[in-house]
PDB file of N, CA and C in Angstrom:
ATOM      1  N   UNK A   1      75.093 106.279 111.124  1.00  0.00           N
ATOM      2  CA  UNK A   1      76.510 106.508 111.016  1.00  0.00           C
ATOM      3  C   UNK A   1      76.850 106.984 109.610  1.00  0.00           C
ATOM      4  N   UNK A   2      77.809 108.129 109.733  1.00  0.00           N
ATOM      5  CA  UNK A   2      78.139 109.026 108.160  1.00  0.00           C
ATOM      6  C   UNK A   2      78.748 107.540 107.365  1.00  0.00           C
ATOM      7  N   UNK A   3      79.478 106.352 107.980  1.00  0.00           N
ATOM      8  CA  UNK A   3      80.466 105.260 107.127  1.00  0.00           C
ATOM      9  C   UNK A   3      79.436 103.907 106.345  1.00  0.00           C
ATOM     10  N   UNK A   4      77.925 104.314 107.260  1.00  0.00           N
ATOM     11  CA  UNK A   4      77.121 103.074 107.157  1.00  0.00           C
ATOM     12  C   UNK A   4      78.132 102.027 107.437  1.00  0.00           C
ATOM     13  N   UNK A   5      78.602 101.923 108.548  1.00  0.00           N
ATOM     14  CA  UNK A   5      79.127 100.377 109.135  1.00  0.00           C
ATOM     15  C   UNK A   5      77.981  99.640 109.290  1.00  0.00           C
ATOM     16  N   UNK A   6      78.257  98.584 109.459  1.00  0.00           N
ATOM     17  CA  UNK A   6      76.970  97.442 109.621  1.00  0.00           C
ATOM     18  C   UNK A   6      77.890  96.951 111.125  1.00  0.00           C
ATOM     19  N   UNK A   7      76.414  96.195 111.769  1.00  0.00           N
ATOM     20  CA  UNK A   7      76.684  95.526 112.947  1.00  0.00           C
ATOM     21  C   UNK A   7      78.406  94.552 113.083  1.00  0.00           C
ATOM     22  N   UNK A   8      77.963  93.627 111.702  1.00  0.00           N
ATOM     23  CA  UNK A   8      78.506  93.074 111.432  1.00  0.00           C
ATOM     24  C   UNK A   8      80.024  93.660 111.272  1.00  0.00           C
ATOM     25  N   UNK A   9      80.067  94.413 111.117  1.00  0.00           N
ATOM     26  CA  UNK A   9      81.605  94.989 110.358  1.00  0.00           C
ATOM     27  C   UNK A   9      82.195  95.719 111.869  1.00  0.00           C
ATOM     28  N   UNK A  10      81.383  96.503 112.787  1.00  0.00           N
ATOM     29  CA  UNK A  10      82.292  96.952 113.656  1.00  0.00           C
ATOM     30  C   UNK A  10      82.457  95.144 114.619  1.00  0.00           C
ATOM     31  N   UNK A  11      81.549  94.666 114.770  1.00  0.00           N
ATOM     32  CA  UNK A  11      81.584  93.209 115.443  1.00  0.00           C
ATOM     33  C   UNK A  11      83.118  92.798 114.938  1.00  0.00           C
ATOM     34  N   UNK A  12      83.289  92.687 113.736  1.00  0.00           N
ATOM     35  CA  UNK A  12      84.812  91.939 113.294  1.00  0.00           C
ATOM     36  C   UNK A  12      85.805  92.477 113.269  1.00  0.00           C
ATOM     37  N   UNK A  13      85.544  93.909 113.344  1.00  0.00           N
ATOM     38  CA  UNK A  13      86.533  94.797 113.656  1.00  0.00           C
ATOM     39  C   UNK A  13      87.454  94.627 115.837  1.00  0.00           C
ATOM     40  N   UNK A  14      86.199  94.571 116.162  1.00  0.00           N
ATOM     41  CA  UNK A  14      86.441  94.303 117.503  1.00  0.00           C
ATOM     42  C   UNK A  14      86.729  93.333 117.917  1.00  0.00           C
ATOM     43  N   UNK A  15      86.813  92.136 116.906  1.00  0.00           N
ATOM     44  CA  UNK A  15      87.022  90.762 117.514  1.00  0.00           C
ATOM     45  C   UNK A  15      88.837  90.659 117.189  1.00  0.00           C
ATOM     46  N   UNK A  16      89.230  91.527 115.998  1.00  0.00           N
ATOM     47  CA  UNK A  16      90.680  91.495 116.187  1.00  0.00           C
ATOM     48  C   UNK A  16      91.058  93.081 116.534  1.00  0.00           C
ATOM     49  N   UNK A  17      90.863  93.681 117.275  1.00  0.00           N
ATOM     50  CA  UNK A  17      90.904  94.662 117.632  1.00  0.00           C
ATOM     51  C   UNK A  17      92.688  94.956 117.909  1.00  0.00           C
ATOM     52  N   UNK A  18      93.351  95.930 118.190  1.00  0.00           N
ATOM     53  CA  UNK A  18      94.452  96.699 119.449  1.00  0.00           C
ATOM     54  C   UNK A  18      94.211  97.899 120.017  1.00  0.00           C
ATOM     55  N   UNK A  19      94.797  97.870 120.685  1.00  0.00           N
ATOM     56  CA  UNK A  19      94.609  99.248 121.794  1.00  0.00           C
ATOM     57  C   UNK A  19      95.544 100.315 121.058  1.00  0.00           C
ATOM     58  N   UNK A  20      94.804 101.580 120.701  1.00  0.00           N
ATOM     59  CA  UNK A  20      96.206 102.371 119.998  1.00  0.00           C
ATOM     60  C   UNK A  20      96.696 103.920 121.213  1.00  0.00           C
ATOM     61  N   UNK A  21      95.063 103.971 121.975  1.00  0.00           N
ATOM     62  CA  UNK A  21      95.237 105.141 122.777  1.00  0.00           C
ATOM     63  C   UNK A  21      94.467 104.562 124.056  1.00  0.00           C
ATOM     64  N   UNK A  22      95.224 105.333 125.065  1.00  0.00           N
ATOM     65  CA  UNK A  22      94.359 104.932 126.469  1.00  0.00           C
ATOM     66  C   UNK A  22      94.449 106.295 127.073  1.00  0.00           C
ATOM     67  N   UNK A  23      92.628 106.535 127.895  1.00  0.00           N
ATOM     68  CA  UNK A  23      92.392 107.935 128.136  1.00  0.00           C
ATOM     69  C   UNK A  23      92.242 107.642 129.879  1.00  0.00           C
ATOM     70  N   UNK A  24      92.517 108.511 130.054  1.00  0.00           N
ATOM     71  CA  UNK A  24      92.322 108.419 131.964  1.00  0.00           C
ATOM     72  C   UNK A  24      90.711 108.981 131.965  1.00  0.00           C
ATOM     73  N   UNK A  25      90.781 109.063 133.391  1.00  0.00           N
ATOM     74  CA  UNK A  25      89.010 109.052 133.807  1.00  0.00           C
ATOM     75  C   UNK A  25      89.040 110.613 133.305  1.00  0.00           C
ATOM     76  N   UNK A  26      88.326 110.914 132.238  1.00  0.00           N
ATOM     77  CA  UNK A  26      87.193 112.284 132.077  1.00  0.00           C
ATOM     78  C   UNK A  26      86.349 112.764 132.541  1.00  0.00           C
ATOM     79  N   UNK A  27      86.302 112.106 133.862  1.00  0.00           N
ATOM     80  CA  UNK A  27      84.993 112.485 134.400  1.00  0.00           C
ATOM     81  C   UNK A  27      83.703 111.715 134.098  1.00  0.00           C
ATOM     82  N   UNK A  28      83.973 110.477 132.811  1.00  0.00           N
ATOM     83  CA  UNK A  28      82.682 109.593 132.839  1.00  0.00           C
ATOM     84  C   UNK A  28      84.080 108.335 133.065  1.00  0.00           C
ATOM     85  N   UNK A  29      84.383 108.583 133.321  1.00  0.00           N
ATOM     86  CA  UNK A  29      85.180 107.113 133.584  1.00  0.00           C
ATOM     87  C   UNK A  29      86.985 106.942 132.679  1.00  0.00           C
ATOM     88  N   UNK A  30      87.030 105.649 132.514  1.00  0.00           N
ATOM     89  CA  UNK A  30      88.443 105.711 131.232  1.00  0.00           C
ATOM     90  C   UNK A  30      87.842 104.999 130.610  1.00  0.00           C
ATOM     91  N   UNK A  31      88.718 105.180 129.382  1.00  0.00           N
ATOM     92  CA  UNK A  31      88.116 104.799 127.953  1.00  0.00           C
ATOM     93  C   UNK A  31      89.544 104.782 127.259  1.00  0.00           C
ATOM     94  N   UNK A  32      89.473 104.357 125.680  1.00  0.00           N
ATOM     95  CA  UNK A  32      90.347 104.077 124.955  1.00  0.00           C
ATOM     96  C   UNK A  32      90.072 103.537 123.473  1.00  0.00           C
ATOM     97  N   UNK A  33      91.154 103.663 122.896  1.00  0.00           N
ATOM     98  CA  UNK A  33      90.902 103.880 121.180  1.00  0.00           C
ATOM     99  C   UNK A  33      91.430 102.573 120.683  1.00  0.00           C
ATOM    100  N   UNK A  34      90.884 101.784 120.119  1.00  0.00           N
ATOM    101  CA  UNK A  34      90.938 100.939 119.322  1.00  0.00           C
ATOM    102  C   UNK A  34      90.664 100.583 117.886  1.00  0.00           C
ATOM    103  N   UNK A  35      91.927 100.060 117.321  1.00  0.00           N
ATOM    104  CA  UNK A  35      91.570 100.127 115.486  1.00  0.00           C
ATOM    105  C   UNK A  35      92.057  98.182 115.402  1.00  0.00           C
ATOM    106  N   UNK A  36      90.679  98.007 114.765  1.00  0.00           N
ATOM    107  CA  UNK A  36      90.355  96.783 113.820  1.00  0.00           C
ATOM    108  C   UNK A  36      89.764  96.981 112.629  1.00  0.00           C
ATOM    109  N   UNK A  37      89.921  95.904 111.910  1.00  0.00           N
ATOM    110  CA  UNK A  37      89.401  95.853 110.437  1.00  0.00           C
ATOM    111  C   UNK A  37      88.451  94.742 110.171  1.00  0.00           C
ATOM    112  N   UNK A  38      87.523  95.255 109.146  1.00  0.00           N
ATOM    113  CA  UNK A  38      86.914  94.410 108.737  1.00  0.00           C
ATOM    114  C   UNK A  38      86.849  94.058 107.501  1.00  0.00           C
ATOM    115  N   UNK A  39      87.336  92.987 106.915  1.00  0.00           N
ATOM    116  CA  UNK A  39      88.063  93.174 105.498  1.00  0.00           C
ATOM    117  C   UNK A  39      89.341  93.733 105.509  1.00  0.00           C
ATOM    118  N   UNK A  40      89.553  95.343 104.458  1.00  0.00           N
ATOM    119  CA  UNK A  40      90.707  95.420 104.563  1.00  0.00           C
ATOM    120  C   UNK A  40      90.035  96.741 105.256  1.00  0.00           C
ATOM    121  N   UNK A  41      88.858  96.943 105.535  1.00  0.00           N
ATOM    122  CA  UNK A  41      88.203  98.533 106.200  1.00  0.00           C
ATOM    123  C   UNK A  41      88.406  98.877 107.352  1.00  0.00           C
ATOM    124  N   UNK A  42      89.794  99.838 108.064  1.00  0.00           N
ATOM    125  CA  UNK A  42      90.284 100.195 109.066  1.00  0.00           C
ATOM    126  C   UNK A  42      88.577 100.865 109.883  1.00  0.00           C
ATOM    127  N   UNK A  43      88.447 100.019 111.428  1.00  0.00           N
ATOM    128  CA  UNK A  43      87.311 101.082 111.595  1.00  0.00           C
ATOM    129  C   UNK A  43      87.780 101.552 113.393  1.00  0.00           C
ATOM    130  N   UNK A  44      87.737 102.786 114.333  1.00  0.00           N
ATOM    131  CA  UNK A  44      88.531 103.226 115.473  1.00  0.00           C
ATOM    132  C   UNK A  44      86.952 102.354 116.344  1.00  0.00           C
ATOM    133  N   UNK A  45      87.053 102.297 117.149  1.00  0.00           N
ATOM    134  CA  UNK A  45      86.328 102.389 118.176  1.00  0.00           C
ATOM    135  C   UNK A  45      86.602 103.246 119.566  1.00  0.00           C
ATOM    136  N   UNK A  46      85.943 104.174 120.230  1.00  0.00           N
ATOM    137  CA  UNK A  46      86.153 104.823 121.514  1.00  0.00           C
ATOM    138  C   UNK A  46      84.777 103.326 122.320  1.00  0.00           C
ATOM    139  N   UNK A  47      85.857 103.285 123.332  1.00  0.00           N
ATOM    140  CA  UNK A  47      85.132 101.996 123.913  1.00  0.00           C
ATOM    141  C   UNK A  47      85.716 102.701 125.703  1.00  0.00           C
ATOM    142  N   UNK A  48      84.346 102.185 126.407  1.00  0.00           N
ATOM    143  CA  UNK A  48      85.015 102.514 128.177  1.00  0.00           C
ATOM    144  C   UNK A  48      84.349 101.540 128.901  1.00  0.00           C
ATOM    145  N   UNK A  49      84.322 101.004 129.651  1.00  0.00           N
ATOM    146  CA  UNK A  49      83.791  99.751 130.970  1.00  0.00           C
ATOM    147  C   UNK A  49      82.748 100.510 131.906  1.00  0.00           C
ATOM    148  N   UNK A  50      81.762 100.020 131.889  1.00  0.00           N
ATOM    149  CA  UNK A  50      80.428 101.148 132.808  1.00  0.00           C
ATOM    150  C   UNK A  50      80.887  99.253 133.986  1.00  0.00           C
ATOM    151  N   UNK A  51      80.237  99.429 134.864  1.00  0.00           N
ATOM    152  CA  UNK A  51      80.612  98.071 135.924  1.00  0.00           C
ATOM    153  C   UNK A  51      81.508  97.321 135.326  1.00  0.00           C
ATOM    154  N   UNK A  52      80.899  95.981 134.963  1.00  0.00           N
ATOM    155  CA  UNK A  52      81.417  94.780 133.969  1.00  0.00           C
ATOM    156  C   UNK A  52      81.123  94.712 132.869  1.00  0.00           C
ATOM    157  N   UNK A  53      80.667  95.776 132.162  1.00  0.00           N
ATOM    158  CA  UNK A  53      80.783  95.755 130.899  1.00  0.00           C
ATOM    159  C   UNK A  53      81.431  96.632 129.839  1.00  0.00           C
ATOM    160  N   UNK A  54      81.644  96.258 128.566  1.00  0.00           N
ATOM    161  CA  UNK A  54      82.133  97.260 127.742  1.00  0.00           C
ATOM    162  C   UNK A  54      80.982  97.949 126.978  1.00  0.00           C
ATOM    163  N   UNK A  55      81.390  99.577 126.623  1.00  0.00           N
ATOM    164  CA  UNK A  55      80.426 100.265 126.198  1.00  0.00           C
ATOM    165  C   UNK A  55      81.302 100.641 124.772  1.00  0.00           C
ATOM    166  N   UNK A  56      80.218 101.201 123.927  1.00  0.00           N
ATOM    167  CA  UNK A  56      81.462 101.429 122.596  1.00  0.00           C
ATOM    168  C   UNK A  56      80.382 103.311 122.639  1.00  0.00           C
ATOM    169  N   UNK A  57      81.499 104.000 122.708  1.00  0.00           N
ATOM    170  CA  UNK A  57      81.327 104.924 123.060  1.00  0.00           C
ATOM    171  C   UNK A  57      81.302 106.040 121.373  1.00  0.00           C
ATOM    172  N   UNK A  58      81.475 105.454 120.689  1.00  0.00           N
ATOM    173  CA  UNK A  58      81.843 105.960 119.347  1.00  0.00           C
ATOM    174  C   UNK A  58      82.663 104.999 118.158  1.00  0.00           C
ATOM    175  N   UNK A  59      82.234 105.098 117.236  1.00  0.00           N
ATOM    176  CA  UNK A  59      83.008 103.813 115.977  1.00  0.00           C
ATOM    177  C   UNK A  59      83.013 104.879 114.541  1.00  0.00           C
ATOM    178  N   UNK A  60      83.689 104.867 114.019  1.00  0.00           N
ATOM    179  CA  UNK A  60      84.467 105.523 112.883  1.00  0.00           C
ATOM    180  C   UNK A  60      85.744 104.770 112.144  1.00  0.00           C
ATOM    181  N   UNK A  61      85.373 105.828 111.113  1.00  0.00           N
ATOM    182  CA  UNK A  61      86.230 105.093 110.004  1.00  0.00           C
ATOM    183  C   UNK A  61      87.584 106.133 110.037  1.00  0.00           C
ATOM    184  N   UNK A  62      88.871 105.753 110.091  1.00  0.00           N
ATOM    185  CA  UNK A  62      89.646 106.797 110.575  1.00  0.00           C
ATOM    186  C   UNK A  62      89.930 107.372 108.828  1.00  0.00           C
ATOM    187  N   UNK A  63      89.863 109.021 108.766  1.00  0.00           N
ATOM    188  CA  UNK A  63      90.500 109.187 107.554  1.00  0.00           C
ATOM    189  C   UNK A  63      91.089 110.639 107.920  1.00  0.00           C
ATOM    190  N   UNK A  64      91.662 111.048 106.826  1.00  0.00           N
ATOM    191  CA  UNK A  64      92.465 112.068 106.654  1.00  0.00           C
ATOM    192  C   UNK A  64      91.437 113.386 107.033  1.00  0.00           C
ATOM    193  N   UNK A  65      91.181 114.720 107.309  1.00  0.00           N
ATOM    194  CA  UNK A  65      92.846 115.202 107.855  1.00  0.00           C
ATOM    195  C   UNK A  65      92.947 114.668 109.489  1.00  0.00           C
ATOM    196  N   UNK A  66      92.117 114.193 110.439  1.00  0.00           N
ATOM    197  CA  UNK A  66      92.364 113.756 111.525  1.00  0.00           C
ATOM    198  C   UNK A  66      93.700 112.639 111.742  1.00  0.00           C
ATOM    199  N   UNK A  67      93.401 111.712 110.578  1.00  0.00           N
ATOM    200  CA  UNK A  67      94.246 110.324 110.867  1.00  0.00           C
ATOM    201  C   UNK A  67      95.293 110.057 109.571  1.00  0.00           C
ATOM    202  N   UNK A  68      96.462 109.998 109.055  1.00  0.00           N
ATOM    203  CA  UNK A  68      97.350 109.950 107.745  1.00  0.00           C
ATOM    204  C   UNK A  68      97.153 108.725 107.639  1.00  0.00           C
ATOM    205  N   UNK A  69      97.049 107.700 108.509  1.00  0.00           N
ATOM    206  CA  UNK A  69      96.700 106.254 107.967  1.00  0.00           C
ATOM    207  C   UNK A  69      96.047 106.019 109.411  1.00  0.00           C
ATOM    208  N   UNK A  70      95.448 104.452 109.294  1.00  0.00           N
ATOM    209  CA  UNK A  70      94.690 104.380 110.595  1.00  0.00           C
ATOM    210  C   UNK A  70      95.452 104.075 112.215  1.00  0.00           C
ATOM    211  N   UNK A  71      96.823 104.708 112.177  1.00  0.00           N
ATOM    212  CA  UNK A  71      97.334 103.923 113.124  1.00  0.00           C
ATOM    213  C   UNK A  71      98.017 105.226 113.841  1.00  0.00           C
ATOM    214  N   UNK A  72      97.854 106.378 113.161  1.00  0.00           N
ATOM    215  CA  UNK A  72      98.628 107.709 112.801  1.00  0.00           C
ATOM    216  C   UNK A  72      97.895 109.213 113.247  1.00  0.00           C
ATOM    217  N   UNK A  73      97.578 109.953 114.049  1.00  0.00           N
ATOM    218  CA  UNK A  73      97.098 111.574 113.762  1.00  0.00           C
ATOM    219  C   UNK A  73      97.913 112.367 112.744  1.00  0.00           C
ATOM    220  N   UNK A  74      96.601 113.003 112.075  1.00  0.00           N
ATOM    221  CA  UNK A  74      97.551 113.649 111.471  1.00  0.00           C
ATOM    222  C   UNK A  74      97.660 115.250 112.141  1.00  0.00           C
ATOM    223  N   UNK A  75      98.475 115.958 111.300  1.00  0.00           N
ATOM    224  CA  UNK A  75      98.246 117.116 112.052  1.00  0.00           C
ATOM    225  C   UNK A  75      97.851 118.239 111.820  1.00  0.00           C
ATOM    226  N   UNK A  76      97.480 119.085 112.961  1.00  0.00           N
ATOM    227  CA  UNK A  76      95.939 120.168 112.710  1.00  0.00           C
ATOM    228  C   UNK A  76      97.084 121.429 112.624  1.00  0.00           C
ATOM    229  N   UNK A  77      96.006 121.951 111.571  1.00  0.00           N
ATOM    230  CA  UNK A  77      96.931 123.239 110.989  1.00  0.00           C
ATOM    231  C   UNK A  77      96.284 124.591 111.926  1.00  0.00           C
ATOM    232  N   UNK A  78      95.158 124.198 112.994  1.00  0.00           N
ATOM    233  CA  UNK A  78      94.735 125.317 113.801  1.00  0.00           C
ATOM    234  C   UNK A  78      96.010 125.795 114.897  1.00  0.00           C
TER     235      UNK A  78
END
């Protein structure tokens, strides 16, 4: 990972997690965006449910120019 998260850090991030985006089925299923911290280190998770379980589909550190703060898109000048 480009942030070097540690196990540990997305783990605590997910344990106080919120839901900030929810995606309908893409064709692998639904999924959704979640931002927790670990410390004061905002980190997103893309997370989706395969049966009964959760999958973490992607974990990042949200920053600029995608995100103005971690709760926020920012916006694309394309």
């Amino acid at each position: 990972m480009a942030e070097d998260l540690t196990f540990a850090q997305i783990r605590q991030a997910l344990l106080n997690a919120e839901l900030l985006e929810e995606y309908p089925d893409t064709g692998r299923g639904e999924s959704c965006l979640v931002l927790g911290f670990a410390d004061d280190l905002p980190i997103h998770a893309v997370c989706g449910r395969r049966r009964d379980q959760i999958v973490l589909i992607t974990v990042y550190v949200p920053q600029p120019p995608k995100f103005t703060n971690p709760w926020t898109r920012g916006t694309s000048s394309a």
